[in-house]
PDB file of N, CA and C in Angstrom:
ATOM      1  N   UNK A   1     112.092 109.598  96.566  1.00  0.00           N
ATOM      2  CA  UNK A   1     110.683 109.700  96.905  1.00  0.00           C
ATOM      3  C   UNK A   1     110.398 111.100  97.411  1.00  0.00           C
ATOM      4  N   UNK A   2     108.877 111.649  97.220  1.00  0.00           N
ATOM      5  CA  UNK A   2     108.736 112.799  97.258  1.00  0.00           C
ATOM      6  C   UNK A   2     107.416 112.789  98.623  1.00  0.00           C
ATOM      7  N   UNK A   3     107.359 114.277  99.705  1.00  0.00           N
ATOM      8  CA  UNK A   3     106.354 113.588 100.568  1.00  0.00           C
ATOM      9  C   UNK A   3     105.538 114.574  99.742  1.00  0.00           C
ATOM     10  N   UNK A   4     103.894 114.162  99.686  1.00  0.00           N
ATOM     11  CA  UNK A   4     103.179 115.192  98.790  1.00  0.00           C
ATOM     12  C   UNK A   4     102.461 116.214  99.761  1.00  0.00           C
ATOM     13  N   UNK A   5     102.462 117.297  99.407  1.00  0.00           N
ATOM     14  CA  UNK A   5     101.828 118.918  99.880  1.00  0.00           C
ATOM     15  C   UNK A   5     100.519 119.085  99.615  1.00  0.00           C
ATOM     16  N   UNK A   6     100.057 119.167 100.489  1.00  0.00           N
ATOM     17  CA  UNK A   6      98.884 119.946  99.973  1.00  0.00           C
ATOM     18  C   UNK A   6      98.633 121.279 100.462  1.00  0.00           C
ATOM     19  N   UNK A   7      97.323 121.926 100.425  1.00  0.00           N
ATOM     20  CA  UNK A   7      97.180 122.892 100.693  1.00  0.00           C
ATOM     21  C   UNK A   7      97.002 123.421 102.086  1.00  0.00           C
ATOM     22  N   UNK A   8      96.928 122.335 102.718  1.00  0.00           N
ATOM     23  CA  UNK A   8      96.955 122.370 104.199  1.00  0.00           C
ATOM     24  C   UNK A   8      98.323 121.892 104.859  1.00  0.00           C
ATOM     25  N   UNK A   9      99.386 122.263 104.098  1.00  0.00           N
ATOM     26  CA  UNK A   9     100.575 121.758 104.199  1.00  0.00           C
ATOM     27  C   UNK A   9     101.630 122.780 104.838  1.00  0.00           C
ATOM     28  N   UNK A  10     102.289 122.582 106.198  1.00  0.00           N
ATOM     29  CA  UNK A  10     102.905 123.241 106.931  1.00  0.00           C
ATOM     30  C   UNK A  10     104.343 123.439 106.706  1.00  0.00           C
ATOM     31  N   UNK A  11     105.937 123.401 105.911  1.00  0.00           N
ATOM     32  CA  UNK A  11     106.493 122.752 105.573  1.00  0.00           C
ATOM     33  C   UNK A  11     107.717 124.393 106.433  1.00  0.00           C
ATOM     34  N   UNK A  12     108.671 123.762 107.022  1.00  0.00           N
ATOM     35  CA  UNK A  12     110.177 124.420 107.849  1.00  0.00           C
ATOM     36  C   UNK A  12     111.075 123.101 107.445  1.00  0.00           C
ATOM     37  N   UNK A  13     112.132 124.569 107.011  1.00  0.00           N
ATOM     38  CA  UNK A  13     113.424 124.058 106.544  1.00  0.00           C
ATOM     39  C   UNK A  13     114.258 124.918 107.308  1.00  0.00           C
ATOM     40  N   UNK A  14     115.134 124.216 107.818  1.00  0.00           N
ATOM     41  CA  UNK A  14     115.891 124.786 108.869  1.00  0.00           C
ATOM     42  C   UNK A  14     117.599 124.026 108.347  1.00  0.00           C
ATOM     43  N   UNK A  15     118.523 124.730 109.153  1.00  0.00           N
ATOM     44  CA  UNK A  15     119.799 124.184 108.736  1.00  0.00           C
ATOM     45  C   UNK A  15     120.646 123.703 110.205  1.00  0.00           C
ATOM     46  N   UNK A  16     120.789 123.019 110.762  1.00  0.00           N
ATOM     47  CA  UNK A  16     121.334 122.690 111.795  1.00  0.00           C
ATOM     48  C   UNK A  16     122.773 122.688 111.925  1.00  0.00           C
ATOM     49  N   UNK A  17     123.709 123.197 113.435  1.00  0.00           N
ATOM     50  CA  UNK A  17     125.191 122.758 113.094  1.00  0.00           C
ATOM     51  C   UNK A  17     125.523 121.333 113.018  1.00  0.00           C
ATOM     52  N   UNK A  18     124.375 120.437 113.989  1.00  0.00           N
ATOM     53  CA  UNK A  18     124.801 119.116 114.467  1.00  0.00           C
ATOM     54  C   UNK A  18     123.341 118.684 114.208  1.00  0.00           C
ATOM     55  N   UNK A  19     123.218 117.657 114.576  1.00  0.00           N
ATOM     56  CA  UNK A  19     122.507 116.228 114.953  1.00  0.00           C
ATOM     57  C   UNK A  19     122.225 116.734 116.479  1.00  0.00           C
ATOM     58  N   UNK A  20     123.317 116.535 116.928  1.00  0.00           N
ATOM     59  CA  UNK A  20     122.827 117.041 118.615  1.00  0.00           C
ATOM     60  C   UNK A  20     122.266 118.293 118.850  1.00  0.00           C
ATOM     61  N   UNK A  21     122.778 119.437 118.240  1.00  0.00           N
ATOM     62  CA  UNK A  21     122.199 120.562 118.514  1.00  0.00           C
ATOM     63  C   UNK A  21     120.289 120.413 117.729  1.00  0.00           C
ATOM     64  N   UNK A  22     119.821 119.917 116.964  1.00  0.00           N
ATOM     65  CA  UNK A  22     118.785 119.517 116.951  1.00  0.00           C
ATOM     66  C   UNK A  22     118.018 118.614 117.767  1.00  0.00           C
ATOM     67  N   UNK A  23     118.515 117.851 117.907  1.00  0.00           N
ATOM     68  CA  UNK A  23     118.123 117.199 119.818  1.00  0.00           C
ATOM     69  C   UNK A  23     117.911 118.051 120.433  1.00  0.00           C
ATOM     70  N   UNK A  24     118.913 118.897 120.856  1.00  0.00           N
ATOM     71  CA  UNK A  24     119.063 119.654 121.940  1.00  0.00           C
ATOM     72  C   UNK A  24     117.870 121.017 121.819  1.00  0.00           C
ATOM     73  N   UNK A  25     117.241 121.498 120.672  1.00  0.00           N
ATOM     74  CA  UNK A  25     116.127 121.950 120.136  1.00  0.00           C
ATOM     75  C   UNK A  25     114.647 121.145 120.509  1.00  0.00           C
ATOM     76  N   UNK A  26     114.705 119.940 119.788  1.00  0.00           N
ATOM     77  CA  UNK A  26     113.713 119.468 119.982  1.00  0.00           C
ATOM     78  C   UNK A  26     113.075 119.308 121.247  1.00  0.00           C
ATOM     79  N   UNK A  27     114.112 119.070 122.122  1.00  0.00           N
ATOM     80  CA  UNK A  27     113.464 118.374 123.611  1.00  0.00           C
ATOM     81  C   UNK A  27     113.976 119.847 124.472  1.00  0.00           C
ATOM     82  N   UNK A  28     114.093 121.086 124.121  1.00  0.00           N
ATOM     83  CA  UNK A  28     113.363 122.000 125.027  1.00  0.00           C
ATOM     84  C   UNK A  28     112.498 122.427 125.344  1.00  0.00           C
ATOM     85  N   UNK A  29     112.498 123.370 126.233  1.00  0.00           N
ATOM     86  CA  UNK A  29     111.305 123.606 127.055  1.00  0.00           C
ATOM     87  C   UNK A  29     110.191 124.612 126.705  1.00  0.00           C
ATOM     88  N   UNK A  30     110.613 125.252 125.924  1.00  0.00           N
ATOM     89  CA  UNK A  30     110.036 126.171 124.708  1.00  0.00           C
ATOM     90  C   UNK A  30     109.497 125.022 123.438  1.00  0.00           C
ATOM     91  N   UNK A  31     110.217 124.325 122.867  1.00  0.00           N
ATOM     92  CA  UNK A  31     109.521 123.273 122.037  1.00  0.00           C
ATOM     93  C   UNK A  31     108.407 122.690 122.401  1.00  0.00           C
ATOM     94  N   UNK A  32     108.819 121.566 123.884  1.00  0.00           N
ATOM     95  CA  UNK A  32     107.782 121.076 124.231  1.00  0.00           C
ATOM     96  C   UNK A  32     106.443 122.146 124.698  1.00  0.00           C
ATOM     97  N   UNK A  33     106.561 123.082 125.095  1.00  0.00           N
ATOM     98  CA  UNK A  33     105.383 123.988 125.217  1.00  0.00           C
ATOM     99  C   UNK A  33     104.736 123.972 123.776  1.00  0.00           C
ATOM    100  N   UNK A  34     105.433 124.764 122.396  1.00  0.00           N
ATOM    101  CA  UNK A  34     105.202 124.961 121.173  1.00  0.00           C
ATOM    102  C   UNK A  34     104.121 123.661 121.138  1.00  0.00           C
ATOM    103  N   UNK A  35     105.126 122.628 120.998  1.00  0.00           N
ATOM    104  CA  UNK A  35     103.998 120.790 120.639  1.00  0.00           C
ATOM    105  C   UNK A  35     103.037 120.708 121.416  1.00  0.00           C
ATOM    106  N   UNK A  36     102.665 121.319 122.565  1.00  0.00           N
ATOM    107  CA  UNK A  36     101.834 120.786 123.649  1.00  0.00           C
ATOM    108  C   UNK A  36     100.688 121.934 122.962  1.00  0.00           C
ATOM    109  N   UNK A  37     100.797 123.424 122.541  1.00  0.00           N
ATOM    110  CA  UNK A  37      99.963 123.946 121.798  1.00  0.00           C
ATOM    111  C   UNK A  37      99.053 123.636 120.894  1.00  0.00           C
ATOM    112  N   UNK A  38     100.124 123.353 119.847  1.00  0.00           N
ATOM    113  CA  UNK A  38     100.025 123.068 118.083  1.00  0.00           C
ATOM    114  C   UNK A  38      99.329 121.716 118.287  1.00  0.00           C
ATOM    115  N   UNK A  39      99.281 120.521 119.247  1.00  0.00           N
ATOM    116  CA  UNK A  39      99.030 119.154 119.036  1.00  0.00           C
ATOM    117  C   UNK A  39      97.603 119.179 118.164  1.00  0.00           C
ATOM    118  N   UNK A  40      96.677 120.213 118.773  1.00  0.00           N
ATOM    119  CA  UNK A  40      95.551 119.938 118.469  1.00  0.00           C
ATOM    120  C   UNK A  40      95.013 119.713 116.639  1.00  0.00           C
ATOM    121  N   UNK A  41      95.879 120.686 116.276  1.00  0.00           N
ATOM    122  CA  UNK A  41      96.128 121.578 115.009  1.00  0.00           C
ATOM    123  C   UNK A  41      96.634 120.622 114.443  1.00  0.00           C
ATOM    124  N   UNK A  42      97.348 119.331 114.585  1.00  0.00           N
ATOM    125  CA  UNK A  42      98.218 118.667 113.678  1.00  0.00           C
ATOM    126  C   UNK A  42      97.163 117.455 113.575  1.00  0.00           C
ATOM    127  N   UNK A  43      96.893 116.795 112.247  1.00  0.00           N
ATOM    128  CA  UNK A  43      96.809 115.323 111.826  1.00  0.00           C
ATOM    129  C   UNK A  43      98.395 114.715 111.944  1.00  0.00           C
ATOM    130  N   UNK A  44      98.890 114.957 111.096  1.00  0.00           N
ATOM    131  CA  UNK A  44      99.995 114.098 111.190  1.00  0.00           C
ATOM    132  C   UNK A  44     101.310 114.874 110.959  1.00  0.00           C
ATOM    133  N   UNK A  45     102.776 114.645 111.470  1.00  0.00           N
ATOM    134  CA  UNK A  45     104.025 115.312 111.725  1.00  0.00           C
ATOM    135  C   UNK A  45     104.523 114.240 111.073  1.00  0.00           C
ATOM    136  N   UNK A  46     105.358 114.628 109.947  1.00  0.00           N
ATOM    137  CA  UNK A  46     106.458 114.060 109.332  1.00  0.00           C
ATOM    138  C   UNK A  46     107.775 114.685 109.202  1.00  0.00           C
ATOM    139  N   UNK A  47     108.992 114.351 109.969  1.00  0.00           N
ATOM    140  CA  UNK A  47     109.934 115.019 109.863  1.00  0.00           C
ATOM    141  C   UNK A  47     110.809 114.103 108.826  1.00  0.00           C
ATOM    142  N   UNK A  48     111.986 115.497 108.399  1.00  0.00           N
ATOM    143  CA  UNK A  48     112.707 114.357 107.745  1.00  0.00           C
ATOM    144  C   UNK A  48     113.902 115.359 107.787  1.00  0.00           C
ATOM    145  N   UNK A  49     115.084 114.279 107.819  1.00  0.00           N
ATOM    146  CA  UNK A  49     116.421 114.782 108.311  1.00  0.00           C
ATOM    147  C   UNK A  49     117.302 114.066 107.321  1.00  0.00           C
ATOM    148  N   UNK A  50     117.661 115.624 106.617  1.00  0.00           N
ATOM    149  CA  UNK A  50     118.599 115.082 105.266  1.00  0.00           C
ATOM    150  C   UNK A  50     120.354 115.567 105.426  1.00  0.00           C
ATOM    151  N   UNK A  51     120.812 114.835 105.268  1.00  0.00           N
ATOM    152  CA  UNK A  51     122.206 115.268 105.549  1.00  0.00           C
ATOM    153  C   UNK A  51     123.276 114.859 104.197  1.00  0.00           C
ATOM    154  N   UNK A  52     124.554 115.523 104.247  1.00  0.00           N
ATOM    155  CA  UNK A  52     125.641 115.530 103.580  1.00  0.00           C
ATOM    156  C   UNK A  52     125.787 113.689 103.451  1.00  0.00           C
ATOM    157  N   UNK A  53     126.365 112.939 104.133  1.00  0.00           N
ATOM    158  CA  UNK A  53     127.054 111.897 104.301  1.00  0.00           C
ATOM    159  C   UNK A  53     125.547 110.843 103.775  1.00  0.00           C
TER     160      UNK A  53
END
Protein backbone atom coordinates (compact mmCIF):
# COMPACT_ATOMS: atom_id res chain seq x y z
CA UNK A 1 0.00 0.00 0.00
CA UNK A 2 1.00 3.40 -0.98
CA UNK A 3 0.26 6.73 1.39
CA UNK A 4 -0.85 9.35 -1.39
CA UNK A 5 1.07 12.96 -1.75
CA UNK A 6 -0.15 15.72 -2.57
CA UNK A 7 0.93 18.98 -3.11
CA UNK A 8 0.70 20.04 0.27
CA UNK A 9 2.68 17.09 1.18
CA UNK A 10 5.58 17.29 3.77
CA UNK A 11 7.52 13.97 3.37
CA UNK A 12 11.42 13.16 5.75
CA UNK A 13 13.22 10.18 5.30
CA UNK A 14 15.62 9.68 7.76
CA UNK A 15 17.80 6.49 8.61
CA UNK A 16 18.00 5.55 12.22
CA UNK A 17 20.76 3.30 14.19
CA UNK A 18 17.94 1.83 16.47
CA UNK A 19 14.31 1.87 17.32
CA UNK A 20 15.44 3.41 20.56
CA UNK A 21 17.60 5.98 19.29
CA UNK A 22 14.40 7.22 17.45
CA UNK A 23 12.49 7.27 20.68
CA UNK A 24 15.11 8.84 22.12
CA UNK A 25 14.67 11.71 19.16
CA UNK A 26 11.21 11.85 19.26
CA UNK A 27 10.55 12.63 22.92
CA UNK A 28 13.27 15.41 23.15
CA UNK A 29 13.24 18.56 24.15
CA UNK A 30 14.06 20.21 20.94
CA UNK A 31 11.36 17.87 19.20
CA UNK A 32 8.76 18.53 21.55
CA UNK A 33 9.37 22.36 21.12
CA UNK A 34 9.62 21.67 17.02
CA UNK A 35 5.70 19.80 17.51
CA UNK A 36 4.50 22.38 19.88
CA UNK A 37 5.40 25.00 16.84
CA UNK A 38 4.47 23.12 13.64
CA UNK A 39 1.01 21.77 15.49
CA UNK A 40 -0.80 24.53 14.02
CA UNK A 41 0.49 23.91 10.42
CA UNK A 42 -0.36 20.18 10.47
CA UNK A 43 -3.92 18.50 9.44
CA UNK A 44 -2.73 15.26 9.86
CA UNK A 45 0.92 13.33 10.82
CA UNK A 46 1.43 10.00 9.45
CA UNK A 47 4.52 8.30 10.37
CA UNK A 48 5.72 5.18 9.15
CA UNK A 49 8.58 3.00 10.31
CA UNK A 50 10.00 0.57 7.82
CA UNK A 51 12.59 -1.78 8.76
CA UNK A 52 14.93 -4.75 7.54
CA UNK A 53 13.27 -7.72 9.58
Amino acid sequence: MQTSFGPDTFVVVEKWASLAALGAQANSAHMKAYGARTMDMLTDRVIHILSPT
